[in-house]
Structure formats: C-alpha cells, structure tokens
Protein backbone atom coordinates (compact mmCIF):
# COMPACT_ATOMS: atom_id res chain seq x y z
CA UNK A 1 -38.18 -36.32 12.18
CA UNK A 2 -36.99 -39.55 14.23
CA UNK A 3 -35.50 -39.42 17.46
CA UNK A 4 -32.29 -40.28 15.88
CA UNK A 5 -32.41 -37.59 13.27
CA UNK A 6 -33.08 -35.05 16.21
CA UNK A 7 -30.00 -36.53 18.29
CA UNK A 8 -27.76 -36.13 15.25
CA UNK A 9 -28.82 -32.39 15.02
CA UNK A 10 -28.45 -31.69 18.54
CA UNK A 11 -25.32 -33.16 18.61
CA UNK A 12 -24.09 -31.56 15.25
CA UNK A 13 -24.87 -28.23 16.90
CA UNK A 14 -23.17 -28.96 20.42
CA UNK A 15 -20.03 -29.56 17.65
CA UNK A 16 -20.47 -26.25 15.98
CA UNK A 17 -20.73 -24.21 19.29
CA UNK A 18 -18.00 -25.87 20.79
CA UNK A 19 -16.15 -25.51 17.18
CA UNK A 20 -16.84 -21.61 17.76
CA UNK A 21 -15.97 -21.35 21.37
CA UNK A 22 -12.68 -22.95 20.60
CA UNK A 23 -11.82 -20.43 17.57
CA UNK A 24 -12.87 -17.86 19.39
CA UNK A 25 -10.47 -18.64 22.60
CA UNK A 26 -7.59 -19.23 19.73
CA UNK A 27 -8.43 -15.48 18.13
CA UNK A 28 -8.00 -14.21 21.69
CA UNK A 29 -5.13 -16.22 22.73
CA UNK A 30 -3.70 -15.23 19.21
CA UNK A 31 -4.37 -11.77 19.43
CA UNK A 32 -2.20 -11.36 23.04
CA UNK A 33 0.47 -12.71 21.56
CA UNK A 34 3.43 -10.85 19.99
CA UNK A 35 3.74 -10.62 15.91
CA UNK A 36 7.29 -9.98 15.61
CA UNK A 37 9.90 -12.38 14.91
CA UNK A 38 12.28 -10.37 17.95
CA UNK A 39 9.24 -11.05 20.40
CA UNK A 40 8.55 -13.88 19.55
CA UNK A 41 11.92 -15.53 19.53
CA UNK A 42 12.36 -13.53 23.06
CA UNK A 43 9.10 -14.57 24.37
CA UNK A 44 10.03 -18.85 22.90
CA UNK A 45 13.09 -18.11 25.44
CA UNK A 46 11.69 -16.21 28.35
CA UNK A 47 8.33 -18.05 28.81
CA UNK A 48 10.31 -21.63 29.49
CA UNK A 49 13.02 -20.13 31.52
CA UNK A 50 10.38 -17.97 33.88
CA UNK A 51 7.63 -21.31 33.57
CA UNK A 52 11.22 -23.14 35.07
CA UNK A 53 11.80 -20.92 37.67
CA UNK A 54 8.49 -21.17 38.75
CA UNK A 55 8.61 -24.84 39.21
CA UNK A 56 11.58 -24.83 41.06
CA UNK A 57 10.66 -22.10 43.38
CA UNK A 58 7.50 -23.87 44.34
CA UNK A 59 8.89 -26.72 44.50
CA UNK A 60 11.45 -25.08 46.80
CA UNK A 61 9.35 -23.72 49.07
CA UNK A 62 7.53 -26.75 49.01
CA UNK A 63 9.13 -29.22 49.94
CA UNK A 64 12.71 -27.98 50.83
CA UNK A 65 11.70 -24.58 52.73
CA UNK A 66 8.73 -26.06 54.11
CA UNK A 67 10.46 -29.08 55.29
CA UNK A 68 12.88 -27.49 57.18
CA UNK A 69 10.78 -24.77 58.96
CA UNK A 70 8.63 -27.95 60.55
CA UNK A 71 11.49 -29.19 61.49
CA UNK A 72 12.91 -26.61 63.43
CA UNK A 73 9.82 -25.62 64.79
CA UNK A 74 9.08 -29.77 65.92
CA UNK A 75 12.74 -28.87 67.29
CA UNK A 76 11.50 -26.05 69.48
CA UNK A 77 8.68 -27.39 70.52
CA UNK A 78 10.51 -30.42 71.71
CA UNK A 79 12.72 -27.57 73.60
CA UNK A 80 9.60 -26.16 75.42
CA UNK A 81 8.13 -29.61 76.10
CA UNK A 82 11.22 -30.63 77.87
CA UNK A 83 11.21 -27.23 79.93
CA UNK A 84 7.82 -28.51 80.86
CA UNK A 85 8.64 -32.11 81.95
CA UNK A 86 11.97 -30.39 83.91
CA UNK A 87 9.70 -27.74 86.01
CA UNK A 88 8.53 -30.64 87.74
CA UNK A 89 12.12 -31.28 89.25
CA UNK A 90 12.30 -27.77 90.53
CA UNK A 91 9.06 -27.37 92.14
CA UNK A 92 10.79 -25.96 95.38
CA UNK A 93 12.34 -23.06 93.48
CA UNK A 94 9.29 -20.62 93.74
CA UNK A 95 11.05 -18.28 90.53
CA UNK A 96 12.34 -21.42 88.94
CA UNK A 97 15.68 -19.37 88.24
CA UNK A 98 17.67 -22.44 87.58
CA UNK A 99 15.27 -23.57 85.34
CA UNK A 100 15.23 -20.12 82.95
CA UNK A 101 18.88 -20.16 83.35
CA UNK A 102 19.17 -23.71 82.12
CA UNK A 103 16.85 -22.81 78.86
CA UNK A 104 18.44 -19.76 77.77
CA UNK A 105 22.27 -21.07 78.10
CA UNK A 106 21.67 -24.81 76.75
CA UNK A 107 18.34 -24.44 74.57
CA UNK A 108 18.11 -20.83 73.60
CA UNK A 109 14.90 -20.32 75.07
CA UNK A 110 13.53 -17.07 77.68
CA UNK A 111 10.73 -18.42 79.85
CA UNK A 112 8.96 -17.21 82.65
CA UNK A 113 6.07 -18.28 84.62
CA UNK A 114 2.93 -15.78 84.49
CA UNK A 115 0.04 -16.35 86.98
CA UNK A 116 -2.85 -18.40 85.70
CA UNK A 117 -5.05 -15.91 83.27
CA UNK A 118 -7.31 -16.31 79.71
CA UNK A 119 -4.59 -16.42 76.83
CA UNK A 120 -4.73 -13.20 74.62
CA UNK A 121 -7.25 -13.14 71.90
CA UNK A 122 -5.75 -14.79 68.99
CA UNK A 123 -4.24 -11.93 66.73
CA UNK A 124 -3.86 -10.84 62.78
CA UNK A 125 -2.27 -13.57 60.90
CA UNK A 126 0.49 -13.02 58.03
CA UNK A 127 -0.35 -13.78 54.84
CA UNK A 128 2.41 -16.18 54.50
CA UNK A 129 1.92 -17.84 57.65
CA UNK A 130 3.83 -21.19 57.67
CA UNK A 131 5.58 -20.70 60.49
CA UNK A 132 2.17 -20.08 62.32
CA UNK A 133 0.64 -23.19 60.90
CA UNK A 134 4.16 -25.39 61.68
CA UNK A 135 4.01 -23.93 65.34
CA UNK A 136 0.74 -25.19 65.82
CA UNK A 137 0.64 -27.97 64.18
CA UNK A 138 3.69 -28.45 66.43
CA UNK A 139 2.30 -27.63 69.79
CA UNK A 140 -0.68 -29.60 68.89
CA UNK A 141 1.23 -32.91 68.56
CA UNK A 142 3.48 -33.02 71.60
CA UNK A 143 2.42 -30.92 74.29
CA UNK A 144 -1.91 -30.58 73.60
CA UNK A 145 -2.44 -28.07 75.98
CA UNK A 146 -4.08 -24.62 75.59
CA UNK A 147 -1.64 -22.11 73.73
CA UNK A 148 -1.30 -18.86 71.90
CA UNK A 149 1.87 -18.07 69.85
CA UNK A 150 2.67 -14.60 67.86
CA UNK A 151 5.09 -14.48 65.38
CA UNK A 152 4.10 -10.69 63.99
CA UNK A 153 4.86 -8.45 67.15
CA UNK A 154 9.07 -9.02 67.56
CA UNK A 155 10.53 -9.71 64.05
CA UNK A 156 13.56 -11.63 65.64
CA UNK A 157 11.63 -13.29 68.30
CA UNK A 158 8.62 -15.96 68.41
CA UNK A 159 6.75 -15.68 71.25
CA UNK A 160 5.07 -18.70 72.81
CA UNK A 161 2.30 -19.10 75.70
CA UNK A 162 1.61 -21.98 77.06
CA UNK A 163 -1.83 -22.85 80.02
CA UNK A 164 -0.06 -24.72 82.63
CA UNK A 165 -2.26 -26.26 85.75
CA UNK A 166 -1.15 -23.65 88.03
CA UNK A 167 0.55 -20.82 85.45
CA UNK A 168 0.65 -19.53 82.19
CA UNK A 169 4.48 -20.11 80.88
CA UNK A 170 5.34 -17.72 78.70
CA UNK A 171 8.66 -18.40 75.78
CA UNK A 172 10.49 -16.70 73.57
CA UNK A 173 12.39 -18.15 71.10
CA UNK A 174 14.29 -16.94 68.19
CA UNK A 175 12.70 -16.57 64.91
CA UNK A 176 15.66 -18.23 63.17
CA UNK A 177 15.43 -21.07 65.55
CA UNK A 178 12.09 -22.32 64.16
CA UNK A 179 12.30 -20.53 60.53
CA UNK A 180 14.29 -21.39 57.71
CA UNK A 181 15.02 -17.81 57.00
CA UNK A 182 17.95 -17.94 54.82
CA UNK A 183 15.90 -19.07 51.59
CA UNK A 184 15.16 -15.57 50.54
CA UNK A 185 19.21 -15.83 49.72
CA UNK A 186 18.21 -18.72 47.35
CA UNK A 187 15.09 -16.69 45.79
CA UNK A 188 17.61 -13.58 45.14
CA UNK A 189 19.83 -15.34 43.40
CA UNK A 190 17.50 -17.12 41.37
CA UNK A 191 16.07 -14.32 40.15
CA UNK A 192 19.25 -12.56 39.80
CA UNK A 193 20.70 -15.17 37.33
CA UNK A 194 17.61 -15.27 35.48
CA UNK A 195 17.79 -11.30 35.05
CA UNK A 196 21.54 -11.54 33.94
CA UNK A 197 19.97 -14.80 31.01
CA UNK A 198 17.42 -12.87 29.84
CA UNK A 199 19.73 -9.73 29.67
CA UNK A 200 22.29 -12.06 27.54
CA UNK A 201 19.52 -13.45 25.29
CA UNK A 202 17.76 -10.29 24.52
CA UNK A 203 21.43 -9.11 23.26
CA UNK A 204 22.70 -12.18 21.53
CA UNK A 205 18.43 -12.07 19.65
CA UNK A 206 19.60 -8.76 18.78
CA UNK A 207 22.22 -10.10 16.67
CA UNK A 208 20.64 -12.36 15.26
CA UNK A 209 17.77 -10.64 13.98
CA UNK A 210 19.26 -7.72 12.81
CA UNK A 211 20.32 -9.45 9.52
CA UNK A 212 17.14 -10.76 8.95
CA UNK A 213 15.31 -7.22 9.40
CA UNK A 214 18.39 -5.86 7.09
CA UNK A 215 17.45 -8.68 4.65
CA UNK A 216 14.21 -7.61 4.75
CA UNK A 217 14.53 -4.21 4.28
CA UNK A 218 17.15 -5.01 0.99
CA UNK A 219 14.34 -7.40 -0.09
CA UNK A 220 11.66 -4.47 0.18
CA UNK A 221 13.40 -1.81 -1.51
CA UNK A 222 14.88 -4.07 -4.46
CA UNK A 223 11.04 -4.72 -4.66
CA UNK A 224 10.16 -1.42 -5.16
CA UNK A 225 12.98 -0.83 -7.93
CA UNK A 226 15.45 0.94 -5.31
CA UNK A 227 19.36 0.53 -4.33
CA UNK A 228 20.29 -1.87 -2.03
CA UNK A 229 23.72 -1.00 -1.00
CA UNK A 230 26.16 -2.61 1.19
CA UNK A 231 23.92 -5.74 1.50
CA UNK A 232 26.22 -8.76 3.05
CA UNK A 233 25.61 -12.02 4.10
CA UNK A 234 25.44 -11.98 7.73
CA UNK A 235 24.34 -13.66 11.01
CA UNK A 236 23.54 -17.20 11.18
CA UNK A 237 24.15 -19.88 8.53
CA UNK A 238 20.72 -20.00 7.60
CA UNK A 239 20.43 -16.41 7.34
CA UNK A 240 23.86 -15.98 5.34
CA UNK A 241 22.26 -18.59 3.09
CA UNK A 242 18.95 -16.90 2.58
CA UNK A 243 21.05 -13.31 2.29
CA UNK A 244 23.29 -15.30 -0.46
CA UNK A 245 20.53 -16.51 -2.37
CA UNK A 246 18.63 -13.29 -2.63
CA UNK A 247 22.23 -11.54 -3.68
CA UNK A 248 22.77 -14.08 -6.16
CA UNK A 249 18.90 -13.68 -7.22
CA UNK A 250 19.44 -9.61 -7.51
CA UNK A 251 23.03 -10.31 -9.35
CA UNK A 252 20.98 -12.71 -11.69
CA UNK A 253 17.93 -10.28 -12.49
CA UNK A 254 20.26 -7.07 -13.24
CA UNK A 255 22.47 -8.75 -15.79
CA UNK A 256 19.53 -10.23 -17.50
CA UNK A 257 18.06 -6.62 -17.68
CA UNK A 258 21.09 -5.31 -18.87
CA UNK A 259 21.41 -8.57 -21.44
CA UNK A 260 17.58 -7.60 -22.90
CA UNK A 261 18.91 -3.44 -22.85
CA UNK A 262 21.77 -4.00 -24.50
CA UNK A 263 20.29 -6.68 -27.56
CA UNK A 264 17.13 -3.86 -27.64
CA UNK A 265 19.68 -1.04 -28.09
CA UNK A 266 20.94 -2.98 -31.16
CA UNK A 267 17.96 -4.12 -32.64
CA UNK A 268 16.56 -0.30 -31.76
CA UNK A 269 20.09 0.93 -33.61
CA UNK A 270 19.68 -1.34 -36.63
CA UNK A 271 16.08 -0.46 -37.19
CA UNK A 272 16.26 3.22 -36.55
CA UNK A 273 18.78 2.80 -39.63
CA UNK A 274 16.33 1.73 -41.62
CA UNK A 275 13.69 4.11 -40.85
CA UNK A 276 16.04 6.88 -41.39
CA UNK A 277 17.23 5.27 -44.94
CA UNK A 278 13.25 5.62 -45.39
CA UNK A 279 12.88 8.96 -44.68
CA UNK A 280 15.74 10.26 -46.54
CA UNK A 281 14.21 8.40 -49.66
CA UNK A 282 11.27 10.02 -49.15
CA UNK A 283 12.38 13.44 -48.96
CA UNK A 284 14.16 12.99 -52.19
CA UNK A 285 10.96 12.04 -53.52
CA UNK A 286 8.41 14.77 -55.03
CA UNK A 287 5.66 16.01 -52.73
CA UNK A 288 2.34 14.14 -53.27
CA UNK A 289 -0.67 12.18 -52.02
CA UNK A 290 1.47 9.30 -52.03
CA UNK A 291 4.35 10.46 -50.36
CA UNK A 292 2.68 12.30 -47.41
CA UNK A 293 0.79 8.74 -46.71
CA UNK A 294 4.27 6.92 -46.61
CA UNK A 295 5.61 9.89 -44.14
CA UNK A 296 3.16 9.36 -42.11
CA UNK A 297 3.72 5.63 -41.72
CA UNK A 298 6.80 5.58 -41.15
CA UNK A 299 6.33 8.30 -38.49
CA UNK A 300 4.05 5.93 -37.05
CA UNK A 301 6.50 3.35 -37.45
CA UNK A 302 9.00 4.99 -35.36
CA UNK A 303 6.59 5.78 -32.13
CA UNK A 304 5.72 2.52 -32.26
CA UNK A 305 9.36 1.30 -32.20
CA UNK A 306 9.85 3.54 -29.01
CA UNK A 307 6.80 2.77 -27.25
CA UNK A 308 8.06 -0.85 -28.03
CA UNK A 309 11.66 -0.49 -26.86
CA UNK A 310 10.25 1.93 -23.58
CA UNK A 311 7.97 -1.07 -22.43
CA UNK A 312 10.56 -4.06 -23.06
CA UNK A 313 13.33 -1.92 -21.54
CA UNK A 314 11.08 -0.25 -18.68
CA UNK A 315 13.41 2.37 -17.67
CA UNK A 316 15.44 0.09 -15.05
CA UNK A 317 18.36 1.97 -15.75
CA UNK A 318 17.20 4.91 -13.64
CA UNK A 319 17.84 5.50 -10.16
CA UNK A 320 15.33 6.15 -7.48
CA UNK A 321 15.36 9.66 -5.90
CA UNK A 322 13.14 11.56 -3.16
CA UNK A 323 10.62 13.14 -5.96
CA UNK A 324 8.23 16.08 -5.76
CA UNK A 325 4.73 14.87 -6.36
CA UNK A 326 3.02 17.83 -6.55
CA UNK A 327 5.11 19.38 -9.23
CA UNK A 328 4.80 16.20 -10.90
CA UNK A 329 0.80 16.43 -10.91
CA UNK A 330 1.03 20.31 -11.82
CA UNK A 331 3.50 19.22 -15.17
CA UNK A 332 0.73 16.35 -16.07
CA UNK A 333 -2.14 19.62 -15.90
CA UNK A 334 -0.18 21.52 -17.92
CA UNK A 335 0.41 18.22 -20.45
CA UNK A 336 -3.65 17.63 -20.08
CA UNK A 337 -4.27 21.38 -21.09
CA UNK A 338 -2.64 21.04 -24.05
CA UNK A 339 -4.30 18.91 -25.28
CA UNK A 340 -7.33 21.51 -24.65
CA UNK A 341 -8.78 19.13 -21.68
CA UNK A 342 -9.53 21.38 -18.45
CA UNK A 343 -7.83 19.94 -15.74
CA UNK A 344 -7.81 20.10 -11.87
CA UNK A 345 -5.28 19.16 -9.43
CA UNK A 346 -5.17 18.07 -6.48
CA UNK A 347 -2.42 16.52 -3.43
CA UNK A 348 -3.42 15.59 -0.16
CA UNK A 349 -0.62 15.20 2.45
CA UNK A 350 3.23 15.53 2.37
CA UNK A 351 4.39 15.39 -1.61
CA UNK A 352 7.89 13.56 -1.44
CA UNK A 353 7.75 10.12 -2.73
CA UNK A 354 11.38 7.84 -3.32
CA UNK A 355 10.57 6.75 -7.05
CA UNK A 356 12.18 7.02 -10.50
CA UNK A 357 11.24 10.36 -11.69
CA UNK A 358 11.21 9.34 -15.65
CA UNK A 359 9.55 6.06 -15.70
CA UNK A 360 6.83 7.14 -12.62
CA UNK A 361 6.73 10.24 -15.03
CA UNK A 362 5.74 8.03 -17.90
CA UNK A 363 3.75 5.61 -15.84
CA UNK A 364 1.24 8.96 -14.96
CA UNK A 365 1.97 10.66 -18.39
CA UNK A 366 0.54 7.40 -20.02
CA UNK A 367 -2.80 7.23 -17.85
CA UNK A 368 -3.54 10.90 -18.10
CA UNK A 369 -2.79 10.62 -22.02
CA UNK A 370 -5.59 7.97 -22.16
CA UNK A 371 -8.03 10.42 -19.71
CA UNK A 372 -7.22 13.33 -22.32
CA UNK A 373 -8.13 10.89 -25.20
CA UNK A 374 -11.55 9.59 -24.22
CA UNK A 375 -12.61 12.18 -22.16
CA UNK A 376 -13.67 16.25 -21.49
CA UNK A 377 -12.38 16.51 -18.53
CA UNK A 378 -9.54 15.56 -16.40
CA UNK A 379 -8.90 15.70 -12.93
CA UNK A 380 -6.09 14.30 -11.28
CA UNK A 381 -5.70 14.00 -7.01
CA UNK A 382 -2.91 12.44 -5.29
CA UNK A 383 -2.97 11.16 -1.89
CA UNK A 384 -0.31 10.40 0.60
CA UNK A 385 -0.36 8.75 4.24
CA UNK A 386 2.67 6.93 6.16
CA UNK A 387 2.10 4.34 4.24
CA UNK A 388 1.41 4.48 0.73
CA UNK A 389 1.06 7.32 -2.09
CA UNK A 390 -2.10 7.25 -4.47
CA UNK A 391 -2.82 9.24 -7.45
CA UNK A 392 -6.23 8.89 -9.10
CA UNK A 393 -6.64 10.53 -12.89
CA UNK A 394 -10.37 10.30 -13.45
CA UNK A 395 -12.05 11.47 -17.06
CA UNK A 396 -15.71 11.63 -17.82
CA UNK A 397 -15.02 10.14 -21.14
CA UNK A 398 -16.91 6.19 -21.97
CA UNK A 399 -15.24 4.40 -19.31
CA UNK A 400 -14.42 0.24 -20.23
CA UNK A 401 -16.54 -2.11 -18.93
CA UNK A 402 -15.65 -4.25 -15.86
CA UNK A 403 -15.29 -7.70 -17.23
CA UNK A 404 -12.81 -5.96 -19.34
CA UNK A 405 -10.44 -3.61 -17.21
CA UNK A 406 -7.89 -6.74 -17.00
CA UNK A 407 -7.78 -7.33 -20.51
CA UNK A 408 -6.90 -3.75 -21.16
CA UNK A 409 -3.49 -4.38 -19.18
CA UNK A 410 -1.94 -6.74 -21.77
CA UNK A 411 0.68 -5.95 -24.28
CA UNK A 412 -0.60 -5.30 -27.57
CA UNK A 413 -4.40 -5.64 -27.15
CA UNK A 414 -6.77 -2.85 -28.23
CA UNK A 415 -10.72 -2.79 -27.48
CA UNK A 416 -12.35 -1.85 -29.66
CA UNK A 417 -13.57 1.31 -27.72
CA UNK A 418 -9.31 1.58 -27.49
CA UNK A 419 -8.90 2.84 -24.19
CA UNK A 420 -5.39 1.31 -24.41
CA UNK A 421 -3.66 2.79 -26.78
CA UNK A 422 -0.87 5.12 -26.23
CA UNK A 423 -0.40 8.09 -28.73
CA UNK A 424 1.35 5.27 -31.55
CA UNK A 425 -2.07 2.68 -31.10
CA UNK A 426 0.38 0.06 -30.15
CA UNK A 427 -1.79 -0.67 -27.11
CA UNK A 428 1.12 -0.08 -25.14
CA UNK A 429 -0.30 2.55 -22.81
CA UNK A 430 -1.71 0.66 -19.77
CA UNK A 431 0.66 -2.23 -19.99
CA UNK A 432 3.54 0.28 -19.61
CA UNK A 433 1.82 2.33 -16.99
CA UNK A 434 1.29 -1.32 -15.11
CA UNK A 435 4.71 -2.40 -15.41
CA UNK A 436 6.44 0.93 -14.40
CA UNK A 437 3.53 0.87 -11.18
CA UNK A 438 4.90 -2.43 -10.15
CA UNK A 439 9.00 -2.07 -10.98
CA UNK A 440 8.15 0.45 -8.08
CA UNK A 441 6.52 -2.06 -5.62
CA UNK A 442 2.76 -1.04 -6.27
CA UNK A 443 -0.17 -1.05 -8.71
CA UNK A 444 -2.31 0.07 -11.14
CA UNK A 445 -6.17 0.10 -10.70
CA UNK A 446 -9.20 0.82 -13.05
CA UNK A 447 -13.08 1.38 -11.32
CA UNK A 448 -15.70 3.89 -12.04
CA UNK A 449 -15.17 7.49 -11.98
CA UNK A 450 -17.15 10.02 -10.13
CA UNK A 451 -17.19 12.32 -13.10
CA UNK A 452 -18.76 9.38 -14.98
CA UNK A 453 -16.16 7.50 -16.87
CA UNK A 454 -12.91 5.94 -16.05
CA UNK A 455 -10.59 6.06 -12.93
CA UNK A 456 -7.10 5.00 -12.94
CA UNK A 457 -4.95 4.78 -9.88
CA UNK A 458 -1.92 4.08 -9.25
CA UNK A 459 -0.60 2.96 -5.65
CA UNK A 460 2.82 2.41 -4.82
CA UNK A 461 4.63 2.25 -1.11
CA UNK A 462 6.52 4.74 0.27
C-alpha cells in the first residue's frame, strides 16, 4: 500500500468518526427536544423571545449600566480628590470642621481625618462587584495613593479610606451616588412583559392547536371505522382547509359505500330471485340422485352469494360500540366446539374494546372457522394493554408456508392446501377477516403456532 493509499484511508476514517460524532450530537440534541406540535410551536416562540432578552439585558448591563456606574463613581472620586486638594487651604483648622461641613452640604460626602494607621485588610468581595472594580479603577486614576474601599458592610453607604502623608481620611458616600441602582426597575419590567407574552402566546397556541388535535382525533377514529360527530372546520385558514378537505373526503367515501350497498342489495335481490325460482323447481321435481346434486349446488350457490355480498359490502353500515371481548372469545369456543374441536380460552387485561360487534364478530368467526377446519385443536387468547387489543387463534392443523401467508389474503384465491376458504370455498375467509381487521384501524397477521400449525392474529387500536 502507497503512502497515498494510506493517507486516503486515514483520512476516509477521520470522515467516518467525525460523520458519527456529528450524528451522535444530533440524536442527543434531537432527543432533548420536544415532539409535540404545542411544544414545539411554544418552544419556536419562547426560545427567540428569552435568546432576545438575553441580548438586551447584557447588552444593558454592558454598556448602559456599566457606563453609568463608572461614571458616577469617576464623579465621586473627583468629589474626594477635590476634598483632598481643599485640606490644604485649611491646614490651620486642626478638626478641619469647615472642610466636612463644606463636603457633606455641597458634595454629599462625610469625611473625617483618622490618625495615620495600616488600612484594614482588604475584605470579601461580592460576586457582582462592579462597583468595586469602577471604585478602584477610579481611585487608581486620579488620586494613586494607598486606599481601601467597602461597599458590603452599609447597604446605603460606600465607604472610602484614603493614606494621606500625615492621616488616614476616611469617606462615606452614598451608594446611589456612585451606583446606577435603578436598573433592577428596567430588569423587572423586562421580565415582567416577557411573562405577560409568553402567558398570551401559550393561550392564543392553545387555540390554535386545538383544531388540529380535534382533526386528528376525527381523522383517527374515522380510521378505525368509528363516528366522528360534530367535526367543523375550525382555527386557522390552513387548518379549516385541511378540516374541509378531510370532511369532504369522509362525505365522498360514505356515499360511495352506500352507492356499492345499495347496487349489491339489487344485484343480491335479483339473484336471490333466481335461486329461489331454482329451488322451488326443484322441489317440484321427484327425489333422486340427480336432484339432491342440483340442491346441493345451488345451496352452495347461495353461501357463496353471501360470502360475496358480506366481503364487497363489509358491514360499514354498523356502528361502533364499547364491546365485551371476553364474551366474544367464550361465543367463538362454544362455535369451535361444535364443530367437535376442543378449545381453550383465554383474555389477558381489561375486555372492553370500541369496535363493530357483527363485522369484528365475523372477522374472528372467519379465522377460528379456518383453525377448526385444518386443525385438532384450537386455542384462542386475547390480549389487551393501553394501547392496542390482540387476539391470537392458533390450531395445530398443517400451517401455510411463509412465502405464501400474503397470497392467502387475496379475494378469491385458494391453495391448494385451502387454508382460505370460508365454509362456501369461495376463498373469501381471510380476505374478509383482513378487510373487517383494517375497516377497524388494525391488522391481520399469520406466523407459526406454538401448537405446531398456524397462528392468526388480529390487532386493532383501542
């Protein structure tokens, strides 16, 4: 391998880990924030409006708050420097009285003159010590001489010492002389205002996304064959829009449901004529070999035309109702039983499920018809958490073989095994079973059996 061809691969893997350190950061990043559309939308508001207030605070206190507290500390310090340039004029006043009077009336200021001793040790600083660092900064500049200031001990009062030649002068000044205090005003109301935003967002968000979450429920139960009453276009225009189009959608779906249920009714009415003309023919007819075959077909003839019309029509008629599950699995036993199968039952968790009670009826009936069929035994367990409701009919019978479980859900197609066929061998069975499963939002599944042969399930939300 050339040097190149190393250089390449060292660089291709530098790519890949810093590929993977960036997808990584993104899962995390991803993962902290919110998923909802209501936190998100209030977190696209909040997040500029606190990243804003942030700015201007700092800058604030920055420029504005800092600004001002130098310059009314320079401005005290000035004060004191003249008091120290005037006690030269009144060096024959031993208590320089006129001097103290002159800086508290005209500059605000309470000196004295302390005899010549080491300045206290320096003591605890604020945290937030820019008055400290103006002061000094200050006293620094325009007087240089040996000093010690606290601003901790009085809350109202600065206190100043200053190493003269012969004393120690000592100051005290007021706090609001040399301190912008008034700015906590400004940072109140800032965050006052902001508090009273947010407070008007978070409602006016609530508005607006409680048609979309109504929307969504109305989309979620229509999904899962249910009412969805009282469903109006609402909020904003894109919302009324999306609201109108899934209204129009619904209004679009039923008639064409009721178009194909009322054309099957009539072609179910005309035919059912004809097989009763049949029948009547026949049973004017004298008994034989012949006659008993042609009963039988047309028998046939007529479950097929039901298990026809049932599939094609799939029971959308039918409203959905809080259901007893258990009672539903202990009426499929009994159905299994009869058709001398032994059959166990079992339901796991709390049994009410919102479904159509004849076509989820139907949808089991058909599976456990087909366990009864091919296998010895049945046994049938349902399953329900906060979620979703399962029910798993398992038979020990020959099973179908993988590559073929999705064939066995079309209309009208029979292994030759037939595991889908319904009680007419239409072939009806599954697809029936399939369709009902998903009118209600769900599915049905085929895998291996623990008993050895086939296991259908059927899930559906709750």
């Amino acid at each position: 391998m050339t040097t190149l061809d190393i250089g390449i691969t060292r660089l291709r893997t530098a790519a890949g880990r810093l590929f993977d350190g960036y997808a990584r950061i993104d899962r995390f990043f991803k993962g902290l924030l919110p998923k909802g559309l209501y936190a998100r939308a209030l977190f696209i508001i909040i997040a500029p409006m606190v990243i804003l207030q942030s700015v201007v605070a700092f800058v604030f206190m920055e420029r504005h708050w800092n600004m001002v507290t130098r310059r009314l500390s320079a401005a005290v310090v000035q004060d004191i420097a003249a008091v120290i340039d005037l006690r030269k004029g009144f060096s024959q006043d031993r208590d320089y009285a006129e001097l103290r009077r002159i800086a508290h009336d005209r500059l605000g200021l309470v000196v004295d003159f302390l005899p010549v001793t080491e300045l206290p040790p320096i003591g605890p600083k604020p945290f937030f010590s820019l008055l400290d660092q103006a002061l000094s900064e200050e006293l620094r500049k325009q007087i240089s001489r040996p000093f010690w200031i606290d601003t901790v001990g009085r809350s109202n009062l600065v206190e100043i010492r200053i190493r003269l030649e012969d004393s120690v002068m000592r100051t005290f000044a007021r706090r609001n002389a040399a301190y912008a205090s008034n700015s906590e005003i400004f940072l109140l109301w800032m965050l006052g205002t902001s508090l009273v935003l947010i407070t008007v967002a978070i409602l006016f968000l609530r508005n607006q996304i409680r048609p979309i979450l109504r929307l969504t429920e109305a989309v979620e139960s229509f999904g899962k064959g249910r009412d969805v009453p009282n469903l109006r276009a609402r909020g904003a225009q894109e919302v009324r829009r999306a609201a109108a189009a899934f209204l129009e959608m619904k209004a679009r779906l039923e008639r064409a449901i009721e178009q194909r249920t009322t054309m099957l009714a009539g072609v179910s009415h005309d035919l059912r004529t004809v097989l009763t003309r049949f029948k009547l023919e026949l049973a004017l007819l004298d008994d034989g070999p012949e006659t008993e075959a042609m009963k039988k077909d047309v028998d046939e003839m007529s479950r097929m035309l039901e298990g026809y019309l049932a599939f094609a029509r799939g029971d959308a008629g039918e409203r959905s109702e809080p259901t007893d599950m258990a009672a539903f699995l202990d009426e499929l036993k009994t159905f299994a039983e009869r058709r001398g199968r032994p059959t166990t039952v079992a339901f796991h968790g709390y049994p009410v499920a919102t479904v159509r009670p004849h076509a989820f009826m139907r949808c089991l009936a058909n599976l456990v018809s087909n366990a009864a069929r091919f296998g010895d035994a049945v046994t049938i367990t349902g399953h329900r958490d906060h979620r979703y409701m399962t029910i798993t009919v398992d038979d020990d019978g020959p099973g179908i073989p993988p590559n073929r479980r999705d064939d066995v859900f079309k209309p009208f197609l029979r292994l030759d095994d037939a595991r889908n066929q319904d009680e007419a061998g239409s072939g009806l069975g599954l697809a029936i079973a399939r369709d009902i499963a998903r009118s209600h939002g769900g599915d049905v599944m085929l895998g291996d059996s623990p008993l050895g042969g086939l296991r259908a399930s059927v899930r559906i939300p709750v």
